[in-house]
C-alpha atoms as a PDB file:
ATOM      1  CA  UNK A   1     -33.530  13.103  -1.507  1.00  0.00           C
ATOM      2  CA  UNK A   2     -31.940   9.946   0.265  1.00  0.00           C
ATOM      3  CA  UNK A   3     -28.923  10.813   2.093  1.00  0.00           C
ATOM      4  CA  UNK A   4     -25.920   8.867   1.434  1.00  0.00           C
ATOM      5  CA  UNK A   5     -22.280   8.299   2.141  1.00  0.00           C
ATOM      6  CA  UNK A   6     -21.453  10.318  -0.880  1.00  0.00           C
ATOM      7  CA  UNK A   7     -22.584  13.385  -0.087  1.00  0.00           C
ATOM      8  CA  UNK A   8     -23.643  15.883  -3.038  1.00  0.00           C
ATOM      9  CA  UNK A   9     -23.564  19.176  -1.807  1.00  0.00           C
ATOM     10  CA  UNK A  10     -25.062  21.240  -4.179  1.00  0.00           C
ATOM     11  CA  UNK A  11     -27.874  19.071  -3.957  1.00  0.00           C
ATOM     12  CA  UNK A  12     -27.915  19.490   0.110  1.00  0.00           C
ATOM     13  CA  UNK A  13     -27.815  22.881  -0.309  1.00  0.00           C
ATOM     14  CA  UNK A  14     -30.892  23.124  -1.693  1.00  0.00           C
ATOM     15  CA  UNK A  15     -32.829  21.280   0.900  1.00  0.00           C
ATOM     16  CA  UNK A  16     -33.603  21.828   4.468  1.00  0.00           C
ATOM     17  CA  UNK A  17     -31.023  20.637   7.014  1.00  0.00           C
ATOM     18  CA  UNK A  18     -33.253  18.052   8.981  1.00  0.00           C
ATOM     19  CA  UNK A  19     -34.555  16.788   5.553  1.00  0.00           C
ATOM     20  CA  UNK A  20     -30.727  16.209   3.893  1.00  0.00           C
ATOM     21  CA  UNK A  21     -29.493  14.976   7.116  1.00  0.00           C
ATOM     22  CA  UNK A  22     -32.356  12.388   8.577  1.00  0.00           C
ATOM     23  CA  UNK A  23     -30.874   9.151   9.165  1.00  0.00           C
ATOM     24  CA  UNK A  24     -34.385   7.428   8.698  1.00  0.00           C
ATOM     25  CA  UNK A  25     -34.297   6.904   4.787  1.00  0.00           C
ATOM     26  CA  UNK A  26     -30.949   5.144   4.989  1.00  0.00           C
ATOM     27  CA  UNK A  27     -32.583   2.007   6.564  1.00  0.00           C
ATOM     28  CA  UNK A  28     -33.593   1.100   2.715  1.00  0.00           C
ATOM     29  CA  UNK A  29     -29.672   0.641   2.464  1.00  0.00           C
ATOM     30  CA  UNK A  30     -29.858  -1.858   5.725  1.00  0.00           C
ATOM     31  CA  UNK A  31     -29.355  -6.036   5.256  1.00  0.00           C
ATOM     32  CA  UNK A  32     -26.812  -8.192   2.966  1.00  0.00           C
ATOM     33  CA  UNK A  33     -24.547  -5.543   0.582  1.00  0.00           C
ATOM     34  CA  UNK A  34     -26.051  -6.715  -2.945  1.00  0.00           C
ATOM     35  CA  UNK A  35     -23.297  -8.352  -4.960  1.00  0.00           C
ATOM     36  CA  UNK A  36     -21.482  -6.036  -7.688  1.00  0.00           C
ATOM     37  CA  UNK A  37     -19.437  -6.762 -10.526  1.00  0.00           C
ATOM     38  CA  UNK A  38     -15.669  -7.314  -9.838  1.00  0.00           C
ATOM     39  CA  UNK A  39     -12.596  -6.549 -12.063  1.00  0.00           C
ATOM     40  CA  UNK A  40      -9.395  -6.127 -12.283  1.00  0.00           C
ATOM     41  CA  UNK A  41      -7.378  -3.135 -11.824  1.00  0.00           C
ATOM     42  CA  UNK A  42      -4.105  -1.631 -11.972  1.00  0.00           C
ATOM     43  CA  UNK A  43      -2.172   1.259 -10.869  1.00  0.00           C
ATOM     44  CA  UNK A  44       1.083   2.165 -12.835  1.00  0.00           C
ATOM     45  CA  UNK A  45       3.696   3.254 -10.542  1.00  0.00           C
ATOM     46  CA  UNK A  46       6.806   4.947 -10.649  1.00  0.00           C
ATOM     47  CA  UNK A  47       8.795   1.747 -10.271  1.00  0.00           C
ATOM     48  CA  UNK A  48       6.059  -0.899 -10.443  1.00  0.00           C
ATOM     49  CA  UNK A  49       2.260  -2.060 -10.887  1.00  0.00           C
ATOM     50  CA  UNK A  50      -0.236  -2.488  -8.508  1.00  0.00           C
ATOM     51  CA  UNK A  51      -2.875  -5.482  -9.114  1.00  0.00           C
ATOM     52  CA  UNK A  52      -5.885  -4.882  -7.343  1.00  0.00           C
ATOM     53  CA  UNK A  53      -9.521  -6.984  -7.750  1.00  0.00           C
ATOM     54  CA  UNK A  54     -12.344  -4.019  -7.220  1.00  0.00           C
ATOM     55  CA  UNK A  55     -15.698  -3.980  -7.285  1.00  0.00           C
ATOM     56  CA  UNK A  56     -17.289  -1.694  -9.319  1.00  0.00           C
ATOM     57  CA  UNK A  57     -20.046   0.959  -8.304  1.00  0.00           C
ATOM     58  CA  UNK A  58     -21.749   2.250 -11.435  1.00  0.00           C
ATOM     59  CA  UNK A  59     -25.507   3.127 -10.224  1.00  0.00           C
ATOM     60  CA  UNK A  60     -26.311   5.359  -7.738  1.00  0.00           C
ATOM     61  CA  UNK A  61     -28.042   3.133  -5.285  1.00  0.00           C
ATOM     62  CA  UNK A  62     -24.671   1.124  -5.736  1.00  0.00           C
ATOM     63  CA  UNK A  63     -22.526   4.320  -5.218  1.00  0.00           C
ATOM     64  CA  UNK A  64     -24.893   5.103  -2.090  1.00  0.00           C
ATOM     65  CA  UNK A  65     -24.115   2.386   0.038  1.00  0.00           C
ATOM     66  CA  UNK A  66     -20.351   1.855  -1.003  1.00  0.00           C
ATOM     67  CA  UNK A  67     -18.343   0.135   1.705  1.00  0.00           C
ATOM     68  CA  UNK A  68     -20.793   0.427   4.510  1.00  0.00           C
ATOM     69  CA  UNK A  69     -21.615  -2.134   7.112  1.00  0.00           C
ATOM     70  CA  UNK A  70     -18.482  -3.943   6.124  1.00  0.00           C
ATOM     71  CA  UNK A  71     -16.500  -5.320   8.694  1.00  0.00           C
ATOM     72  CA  UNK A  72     -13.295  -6.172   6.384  1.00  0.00           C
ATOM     73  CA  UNK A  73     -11.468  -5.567   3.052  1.00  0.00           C
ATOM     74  CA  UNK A  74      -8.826  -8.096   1.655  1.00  0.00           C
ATOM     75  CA  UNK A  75      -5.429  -6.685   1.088  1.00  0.00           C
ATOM     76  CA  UNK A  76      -5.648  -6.302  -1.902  1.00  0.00           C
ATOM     77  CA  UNK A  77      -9.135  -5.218  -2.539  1.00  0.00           C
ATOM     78  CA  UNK A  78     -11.633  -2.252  -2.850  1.00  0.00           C
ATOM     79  CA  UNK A  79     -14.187  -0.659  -4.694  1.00  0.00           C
ATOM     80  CA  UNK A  80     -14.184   1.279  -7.685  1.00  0.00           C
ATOM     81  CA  UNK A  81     -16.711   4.008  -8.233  1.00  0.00           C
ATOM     82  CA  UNK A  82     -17.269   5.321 -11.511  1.00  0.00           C
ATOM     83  CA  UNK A  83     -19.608   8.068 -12.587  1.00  0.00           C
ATOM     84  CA  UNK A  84     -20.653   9.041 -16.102  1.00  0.00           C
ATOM     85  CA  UNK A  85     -19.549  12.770 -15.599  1.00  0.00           C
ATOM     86  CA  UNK A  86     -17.091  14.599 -14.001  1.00  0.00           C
ATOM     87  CA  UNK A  87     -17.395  15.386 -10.277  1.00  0.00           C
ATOM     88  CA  UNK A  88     -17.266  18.513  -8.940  1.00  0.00           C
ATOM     89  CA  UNK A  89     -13.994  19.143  -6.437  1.00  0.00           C
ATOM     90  CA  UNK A  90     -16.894  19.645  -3.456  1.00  0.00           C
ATOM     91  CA  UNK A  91     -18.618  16.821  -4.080  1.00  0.00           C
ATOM     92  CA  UNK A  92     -17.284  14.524  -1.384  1.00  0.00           C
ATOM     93  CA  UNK A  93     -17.141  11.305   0.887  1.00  0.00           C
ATOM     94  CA  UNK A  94     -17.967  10.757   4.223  1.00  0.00           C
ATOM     95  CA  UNK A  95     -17.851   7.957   6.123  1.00  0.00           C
ATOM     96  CA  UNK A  96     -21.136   7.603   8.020  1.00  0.00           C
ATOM     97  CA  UNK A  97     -22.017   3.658   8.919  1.00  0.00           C
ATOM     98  CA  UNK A  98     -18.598   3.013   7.783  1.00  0.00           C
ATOM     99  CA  UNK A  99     -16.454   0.578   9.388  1.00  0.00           C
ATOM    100  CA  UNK A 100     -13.123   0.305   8.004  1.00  0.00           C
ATOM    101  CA  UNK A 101     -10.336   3.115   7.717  1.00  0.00           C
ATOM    102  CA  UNK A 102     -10.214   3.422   4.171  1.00  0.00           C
ATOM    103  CA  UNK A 103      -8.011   5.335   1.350  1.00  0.00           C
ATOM    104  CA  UNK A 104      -9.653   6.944  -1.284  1.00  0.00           C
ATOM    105  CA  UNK A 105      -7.648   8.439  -4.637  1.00  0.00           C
ATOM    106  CA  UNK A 106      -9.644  10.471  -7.098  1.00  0.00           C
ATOM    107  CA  UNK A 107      -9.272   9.609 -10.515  1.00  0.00           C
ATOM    108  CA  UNK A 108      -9.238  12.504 -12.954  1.00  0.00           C
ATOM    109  CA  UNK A 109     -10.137  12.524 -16.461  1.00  0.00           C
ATOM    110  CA  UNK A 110      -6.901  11.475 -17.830  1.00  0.00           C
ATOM    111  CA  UNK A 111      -7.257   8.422 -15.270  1.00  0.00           C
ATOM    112  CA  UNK A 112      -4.474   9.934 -13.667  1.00  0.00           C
ATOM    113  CA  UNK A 113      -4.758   9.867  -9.262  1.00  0.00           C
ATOM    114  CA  UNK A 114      -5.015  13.509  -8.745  1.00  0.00           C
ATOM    115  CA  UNK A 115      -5.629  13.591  -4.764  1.00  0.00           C
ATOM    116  CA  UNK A 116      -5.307  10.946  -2.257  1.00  0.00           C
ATOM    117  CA  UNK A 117      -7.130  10.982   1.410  1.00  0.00           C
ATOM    118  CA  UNK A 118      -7.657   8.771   4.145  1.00  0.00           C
ATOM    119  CA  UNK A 119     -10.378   8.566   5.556  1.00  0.00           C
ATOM    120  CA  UNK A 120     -11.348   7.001   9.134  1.00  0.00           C
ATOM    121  CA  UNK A 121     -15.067   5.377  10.268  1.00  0.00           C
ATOM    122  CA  UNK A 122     -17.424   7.881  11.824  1.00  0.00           C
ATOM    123  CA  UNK A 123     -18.850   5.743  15.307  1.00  0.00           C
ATOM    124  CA  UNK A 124     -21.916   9.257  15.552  1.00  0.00           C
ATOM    125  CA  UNK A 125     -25.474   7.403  14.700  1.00  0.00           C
ATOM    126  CA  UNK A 126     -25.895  10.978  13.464  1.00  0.00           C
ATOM    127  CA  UNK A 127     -24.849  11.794  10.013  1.00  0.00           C
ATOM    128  CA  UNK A 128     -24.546  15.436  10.374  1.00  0.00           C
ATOM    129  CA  UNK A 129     -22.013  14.599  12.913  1.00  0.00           C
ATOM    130  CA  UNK A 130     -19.959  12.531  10.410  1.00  0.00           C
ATOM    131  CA  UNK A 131     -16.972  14.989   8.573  1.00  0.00           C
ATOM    132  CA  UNK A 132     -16.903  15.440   5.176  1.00  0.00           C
ATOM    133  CA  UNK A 133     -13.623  14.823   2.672  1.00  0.00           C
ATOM    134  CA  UNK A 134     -13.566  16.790  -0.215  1.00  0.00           C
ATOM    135  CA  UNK A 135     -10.965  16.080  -2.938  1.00  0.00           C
ATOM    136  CA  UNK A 136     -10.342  19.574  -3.632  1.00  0.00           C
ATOM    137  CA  UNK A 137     -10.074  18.524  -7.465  1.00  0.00           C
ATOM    138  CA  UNK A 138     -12.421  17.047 -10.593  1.00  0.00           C
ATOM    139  CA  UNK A 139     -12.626  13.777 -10.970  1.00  0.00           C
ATOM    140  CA  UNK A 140     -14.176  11.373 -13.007  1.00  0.00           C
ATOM    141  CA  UNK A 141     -13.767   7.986 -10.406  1.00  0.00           C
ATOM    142  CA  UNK A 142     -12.833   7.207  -6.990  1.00  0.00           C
ATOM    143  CA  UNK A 143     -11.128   4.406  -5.359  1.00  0.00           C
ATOM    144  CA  UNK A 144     -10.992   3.378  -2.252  1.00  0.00           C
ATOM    145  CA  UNK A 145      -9.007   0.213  -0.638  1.00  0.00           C
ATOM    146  CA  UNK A 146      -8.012  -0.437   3.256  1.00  0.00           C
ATOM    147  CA  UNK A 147      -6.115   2.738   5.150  1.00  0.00           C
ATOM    148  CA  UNK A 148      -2.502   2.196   4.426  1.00  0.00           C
ATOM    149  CA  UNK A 149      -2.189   0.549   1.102  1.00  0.00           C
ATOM    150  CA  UNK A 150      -1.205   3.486  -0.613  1.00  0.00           C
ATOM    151  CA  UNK A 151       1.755   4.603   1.311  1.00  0.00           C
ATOM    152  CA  UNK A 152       2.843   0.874   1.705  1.00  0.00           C
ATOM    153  CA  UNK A 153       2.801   0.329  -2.190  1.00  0.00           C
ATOM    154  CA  UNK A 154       4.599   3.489  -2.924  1.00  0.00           C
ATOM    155  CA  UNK A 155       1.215   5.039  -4.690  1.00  0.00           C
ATOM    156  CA  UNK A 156       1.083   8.448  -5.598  1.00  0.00           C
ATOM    157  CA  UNK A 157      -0.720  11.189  -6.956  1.00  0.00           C
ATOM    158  CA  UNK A 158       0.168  11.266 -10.851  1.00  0.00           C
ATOM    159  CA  UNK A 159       0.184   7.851 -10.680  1.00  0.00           C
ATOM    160  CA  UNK A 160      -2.682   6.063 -14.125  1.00  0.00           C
ATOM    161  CA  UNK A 161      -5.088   3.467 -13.167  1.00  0.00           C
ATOM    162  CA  UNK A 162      -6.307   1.487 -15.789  1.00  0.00           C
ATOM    163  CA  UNK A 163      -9.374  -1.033 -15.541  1.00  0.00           C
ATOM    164  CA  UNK A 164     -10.947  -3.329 -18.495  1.00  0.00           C
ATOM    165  CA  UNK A 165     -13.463  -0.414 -20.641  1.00  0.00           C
ATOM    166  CA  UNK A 166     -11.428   2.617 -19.067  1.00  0.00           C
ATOM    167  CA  UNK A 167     -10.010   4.898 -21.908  1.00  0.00           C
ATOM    168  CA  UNK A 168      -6.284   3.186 -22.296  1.00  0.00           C
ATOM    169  CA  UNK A 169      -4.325   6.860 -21.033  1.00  0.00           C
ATOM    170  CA  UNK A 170      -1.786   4.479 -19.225  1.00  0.00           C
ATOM    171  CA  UNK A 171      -0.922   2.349 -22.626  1.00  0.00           C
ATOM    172  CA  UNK A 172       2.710   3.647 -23.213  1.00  0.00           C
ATOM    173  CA  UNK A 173       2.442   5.841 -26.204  1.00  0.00           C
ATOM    174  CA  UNK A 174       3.465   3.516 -29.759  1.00  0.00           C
ATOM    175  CA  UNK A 175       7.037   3.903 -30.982  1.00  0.00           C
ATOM    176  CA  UNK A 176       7.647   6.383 -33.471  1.00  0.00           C
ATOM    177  CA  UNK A 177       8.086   4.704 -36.918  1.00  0.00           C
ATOM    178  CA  UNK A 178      11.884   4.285 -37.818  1.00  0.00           C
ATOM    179  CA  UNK A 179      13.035   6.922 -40.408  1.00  0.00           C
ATOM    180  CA  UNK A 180      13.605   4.655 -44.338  1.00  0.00           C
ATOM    181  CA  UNK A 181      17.252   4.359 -45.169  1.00  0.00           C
ATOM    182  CA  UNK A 182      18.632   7.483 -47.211  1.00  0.00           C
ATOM    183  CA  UNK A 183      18.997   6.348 -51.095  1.00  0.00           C
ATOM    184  CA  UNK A 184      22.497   5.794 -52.674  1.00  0.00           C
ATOM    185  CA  UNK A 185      22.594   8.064 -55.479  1.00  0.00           C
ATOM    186  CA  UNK A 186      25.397   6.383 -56.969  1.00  0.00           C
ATOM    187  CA  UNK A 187      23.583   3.537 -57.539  1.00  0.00           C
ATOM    188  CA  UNK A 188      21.128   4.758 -59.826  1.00  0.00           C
ATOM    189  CA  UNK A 189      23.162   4.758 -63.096  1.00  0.00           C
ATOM    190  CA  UNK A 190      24.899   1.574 -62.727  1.00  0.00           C
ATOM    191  CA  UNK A 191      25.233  -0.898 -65.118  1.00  0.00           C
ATOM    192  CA  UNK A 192      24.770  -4.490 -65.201  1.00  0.00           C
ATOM    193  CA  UNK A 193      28.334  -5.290 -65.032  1.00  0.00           C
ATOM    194  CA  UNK A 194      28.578  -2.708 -62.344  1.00  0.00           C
ATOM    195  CA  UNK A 195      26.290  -4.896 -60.310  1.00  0.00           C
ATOM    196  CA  UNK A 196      27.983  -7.978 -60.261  1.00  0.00           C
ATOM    197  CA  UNK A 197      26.339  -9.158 -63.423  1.00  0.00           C
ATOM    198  CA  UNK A 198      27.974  -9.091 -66.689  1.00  0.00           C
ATOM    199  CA  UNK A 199      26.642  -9.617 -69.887  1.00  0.00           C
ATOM    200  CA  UNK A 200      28.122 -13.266 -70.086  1.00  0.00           C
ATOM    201  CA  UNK A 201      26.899 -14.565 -66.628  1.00  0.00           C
ATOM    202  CA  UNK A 202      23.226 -14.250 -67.108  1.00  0.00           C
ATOM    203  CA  UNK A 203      21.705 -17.483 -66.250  1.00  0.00           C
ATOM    204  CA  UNK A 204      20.723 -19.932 -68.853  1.00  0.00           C
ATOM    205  CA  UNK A 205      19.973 -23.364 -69.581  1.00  0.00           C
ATOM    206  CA  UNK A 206      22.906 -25.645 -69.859  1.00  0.00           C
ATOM    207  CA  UNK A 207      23.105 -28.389 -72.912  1.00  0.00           C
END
Protein backbone atom coordinates (compact mmCIF):
# COMPACT_ATOMS: atom_id res chain seq x y z
CA UNK A 1 0.00 0.00 0.00
CA UNK A 2 1.42 3.53 -1.07
CA UNK A 3 0.98 6.00 1.56
CA UNK A 4 -0.63 9.15 0.68
CA UNK A 5 -1.89 12.49 1.81
CA UNK A 6 -5.30 11.01 2.15
CA UNK A 7 -4.91 8.75 4.61
CA UNK A 8 -7.36 5.59 4.74
CA UNK A 9 -7.34 4.28 8.00
CA UNK A 10 -8.98 1.21 7.93
CA UNK A 11 -6.67 0.29 5.38
CA UNK A 12 -3.55 1.41 7.77
CA UNK A 13 -4.88 -0.49 10.28
CA UNK A 14 -4.37 -3.46 8.74
CA UNK A 15 -0.75 -3.07 7.95
CA UNK A 16 2.35 -2.76 9.93
CA UNK A 17 3.29 0.73 11.15
CA UNK A 18 6.78 1.08 9.35
CA UNK A 19 5.12 -0.40 6.17
CA UNK A 20 1.89 2.30 6.15
CA UNK A 21 4.11 5.01 7.22
CA UNK A 22 7.55 4.70 4.95
CA UNK A 23 8.11 7.80 3.18
CA UNK A 24 10.12 5.87 0.40
CA UNK A 25 7.12 4.90 -1.98
CA UNK A 26 5.95 8.50 -2.15
CA UNK A 27 8.96 9.47 -4.38
CA UNK A 28 6.71 7.88 -7.40
CA UNK A 29 4.51 11.06 -6.58
CA UNK A 30 7.89 13.38 -6.96
CA UNK A 31 8.40 15.87 -10.35
CA UNK A 32 5.81 18.22 -12.37
CA UNK A 33 1.95 17.72 -10.72
CA UNK A 34 0.30 16.00 -13.95
CA UNK A 35 -2.34 18.33 -15.35
CA UNK A 36 -6.13 17.55 -14.29
CA UNK A 37 -9.29 18.55 -15.62
CA UNK A 38 -10.64 21.98 -14.45
CA UNK A 39 -14.28 23.18 -13.95
CA UNK A 40 -16.31 25.34 -12.65
CA UNK A 41 -17.88 25.43 -9.37
CA UNK A 42 -20.19 27.08 -7.15
CA UNK A 43 -21.17 27.38 -3.65
CA UNK A 44 -24.75 28.73 -2.84
CA UNK A 45 -24.66 30.92 0.06
CA UNK A 46 -26.91 32.36 2.39
CA UNK A 47 -26.80 35.76 0.71
CA UNK A 48 -24.71 35.03 -2.39
CA UNK A 49 -22.68 32.58 -4.81
CA UNK A 50 -19.32 31.70 -4.78
CA UNK A 51 -17.53 31.08 -8.34
CA UNK A 52 -14.66 29.04 -7.98
CA UNK A 53 -12.42 27.24 -11.07
CA UNK A 54 -11.29 23.64 -9.39
CA UNK A 55 -9.53 21.02 -10.52
CA UNK A 56 -10.91 17.87 -10.27
CA UNK A 57 -9.34 14.65 -8.57
CA UNK A 58 -11.25 11.59 -9.71
CA UNK A 59 -8.49 8.63 -9.66
CA UNK A 60 -6.71 7.64 -6.89
CA UNK A 61 -3.21 8.35 -7.99
CA UNK A 62 -4.84 11.87 -8.69
CA UNK A 63 -6.48 11.97 -5.17
CA UNK A 64 -2.94 10.78 -3.75
CA UNK A 65 -0.92 13.57 -4.56
CA UNK A 66 -3.64 16.41 -4.25
CA UNK A 67 -2.11 19.80 -3.57
CA UNK A 68 1.36 18.70 -2.73
CA UNK A 69 4.58 20.34 -3.72
CA UNK A 70 2.60 23.39 -4.61
CA UNK A 71 3.94 26.53 -3.73
CA UNK A 72 0.60 28.68 -4.50
CA UNK A 73 -3.20 28.63 -5.11
CA UNK A 74 -5.04 31.56 -6.94
CA UNK A 75 -7.73 33.22 -4.97
CA UNK A 76 -10.08 31.83 -6.26
CA UNK A 77 -8.99 28.35 -6.89
CA UNK A 78 -8.70 24.71 -5.53
CA UNK A 79 -9.22 21.26 -6.06
CA UNK A 80 -12.13 19.20 -6.04
CA UNK A 81 -11.94 15.59 -5.00
CA UNK A 82 -14.60 13.34 -5.81
CA UNK A 83 -14.95 9.69 -4.96
CA UNK A 84 -17.43 7.17 -6.33
CA UNK A 85 -18.67 6.17 -2.74
CA UNK A 86 -19.25 7.61 0.34
CA UNK A 87 -16.35 8.21 2.76
CA UNK A 88 -16.23 7.07 5.96
CA UNK A 89 -16.20 10.09 8.83
CA UNK A 90 -12.41 8.60 9.77
CA UNK A 91 -11.18 8.59 6.64
CA UNK A 92 -9.13 11.77 6.63
CA UNK A 93 -6.52 14.40 5.28
CA UNK A 94 -3.27 15.19 6.26
CA UNK A 95 -1.05 17.43 5.05
CA UNK A 96 2.33 15.74 4.63
CA UNK A 97 4.62 17.50 1.66
CA UNK A 98 2.04 20.10 1.72
CA UNK A 99 2.82 23.61 1.32
CA UNK A 100 -0.01 25.85 1.52
CA UNK A 101 -2.53 26.38 4.53
CA UNK A 102 -5.49 25.11 3.01
CA UNK A 103 -9.46 24.81 3.84
CA UNK A 104 -11.10 21.79 3.22
CA UNK A 105 -15.26 21.38 3.38
CA UNK A 106 -16.68 17.92 3.07
CA UNK A 107 -19.35 17.51 0.77
CA UNK A 108 -22.11 15.15 1.84
CA UNK A 109 -24.40 13.26 -0.23
CA UNK A 110 -26.95 15.85 -0.67
CA UNK A 111 -23.88 18.10 -1.91
CA UNK A 112 -24.55 19.96 1.04
CA UNK A 113 -20.89 21.27 3.13
CA UNK A 114 -21.35 19.27 6.19
CA UNK A 115 -17.89 20.10 8.08
CA UNK A 116 -15.34 22.63 7.36
CA UNK A 117 -11.46 22.45 8.64
CA UNK A 118 -8.39 24.17 8.10
CA UNK A 119 -5.73 22.66 7.74
CA UNK A 120 -1.94 23.98 8.00
CA UNK A 121 1.43 22.38 6.04
CA UNK A 122 3.25 19.73 8.03
CA UNK A 123 7.38 20.97 7.62
CA UNK A 124 8.26 16.79 9.51
CA UNK A 125 10.04 14.77 6.41
CA UNK A 126 8.30 12.09 8.48
CA UNK A 127 4.77 11.29 7.72
CA UNK A 128 3.88 9.67 10.90
CA UNK A 129 4.74 12.93 12.37
CA UNK A 130 2.22 14.79 10.15
CA UNK A 131 -1.54 15.13 12.17
CA UNK A 132 -4.40 13.79 10.82
CA UNK A 133 -7.99 15.80 10.16
CA UNK A 134 -10.86 13.80 10.27
CA UNK A 135 -14.23 15.27 9.19
CA UNK A 136 -16.09 13.62 11.82
CA UNK A 137 -18.98 13.10 9.13
CA UNK A 138 -19.77 11.03 5.58
CA UNK A 139 -19.05 12.52 2.73
CA UNK A 140 -19.15 11.94 -0.74
CA UNK A 141 -16.37 14.97 -1.96
CA UNK A 142 -13.96 17.27 -0.53
CA UNK A 143 -12.81 20.65 -1.36
CA UNK A 144 -10.14 22.36 -0.55
CA UNK A 145 -9.06 26.15 -1.57
CA UNK A 146 -6.34 28.58 0.23
CA UNK A 147 -6.75 28.96 4.34
CA UNK A 148 -9.14 31.79 4.75
CA UNK A 149 -11.49 31.80 1.86
CA UNK A 150 -14.20 30.39 3.65
CA UNK A 151 -14.59 32.71 6.51
CA UNK A 152 -13.84 35.70 4.11
CA UNK A 153 -16.75 34.65 1.69
CA UNK A 154 -19.18 34.07 4.42
CA UNK A 155 -19.17 30.03 3.62
CA UNK A 156 -20.77 27.77 5.82
CA UNK A 157 -21.62 24.44 6.70
CA UNK A 158 -25.21 23.77 5.08
CA UNK A 159 -24.14 25.69 2.46
CA UNK A 160 -24.81 23.28 -1.67
CA UNK A 161 -22.02 23.16 -4.05
CA UNK A 162 -22.88 22.41 -7.36
CA UNK A 163 -20.32 21.50 -10.26
CA UNK A 164 -21.17 20.53 -14.11
CA UNK A 165 -22.31 16.29 -13.73
CA UNK A 166 -23.01 16.75 -9.84
CA UNK A 167 -26.67 15.64 -9.00
CA UNK A 168 -28.52 19.30 -9.31
CA UNK A 169 -29.61 19.25 -5.10
CA UNK A 170 -28.90 23.10 -5.22
CA UNK A 171 -31.47 23.77 -8.35
CA UNK A 172 -34.27 25.67 -6.40
CA UNK A 173 -37.10 23.26 -6.27
CA UNK A 174 -39.83 24.10 -9.58
CA UNK A 175 -42.84 26.23 -8.69
CA UNK A 176 -45.84 24.51 -7.79
CA UNK A 177 -48.34 24.59 -10.72
CA UNK A 178 -51.00 27.44 -10.24
CA UNK A 179 -54.41 26.02 -9.08
CA UNK A 180 -57.20 26.36 -12.69
CA UNK A 181 -59.76 29.04 -12.12
CA UNK A 182 -63.00 27.72 -10.22
CA UNK A 183 -65.95 27.30 -12.97
CA UNK A 184 -68.95 29.76 -13.04
CA UNK A 185 -71.86 27.66 -12.63
CA UNK A 186 -74.10 30.22 -13.79
CA UNK A 187 -72.77 30.17 -16.94
CA UNK A 188 -73.59 26.85 -17.96
CA UNK A 189 -77.28 27.31 -18.94
CA UNK A 190 -77.05 30.49 -20.70
CA UNK A 191 -78.44 31.28 -23.76
CA UNK A 192 -77.25 32.84 -26.81
CA UNK A 193 -78.83 36.07 -26.16
CA UNK A 194 -77.56 35.77 -22.67
CA UNK A 195 -74.09 35.89 -24.13
CA UNK A 196 -74.12 38.88 -25.99
CA UNK A 197 -75.40 37.18 -29.08
CA UNK A 198 -78.90 37.30 -30.14
CA UNK A 199 -80.56 35.47 -32.63
CA UNK A 200 -80.51 38.52 -35.13
CA UNK A 201 -76.74 39.45 -34.81
CA UNK A 202 -75.21 36.30 -36.04
CA UNK A 203 -72.81 37.17 -38.68
CA UNK A 204 -73.65 36.86 -42.27
CA UNK A 205 -72.87 37.89 -45.61
CA UNK A 206 -74.05 41.29 -46.58
CA UNK A 207 -75.81 41.90 -50.25
Amino acid sequence: MIPTRRLILAGLAALPLSLALSPAPLLATEGEPPTLETLPLVIHGEARRHAFTVEVARTIPERSRGLMERDHLDEEAGMLFLYRDAQSPRNGFWMYRTRIPLDIAFIGEDERIAAIRTMLPCASDQPSACPVTYPGVPYRAALEVNAGTFERLGIAEGDCVSWPGSAGHCLPAPAPAPAPAPEDPSLDDARPDEAGLDEGSASRPMG
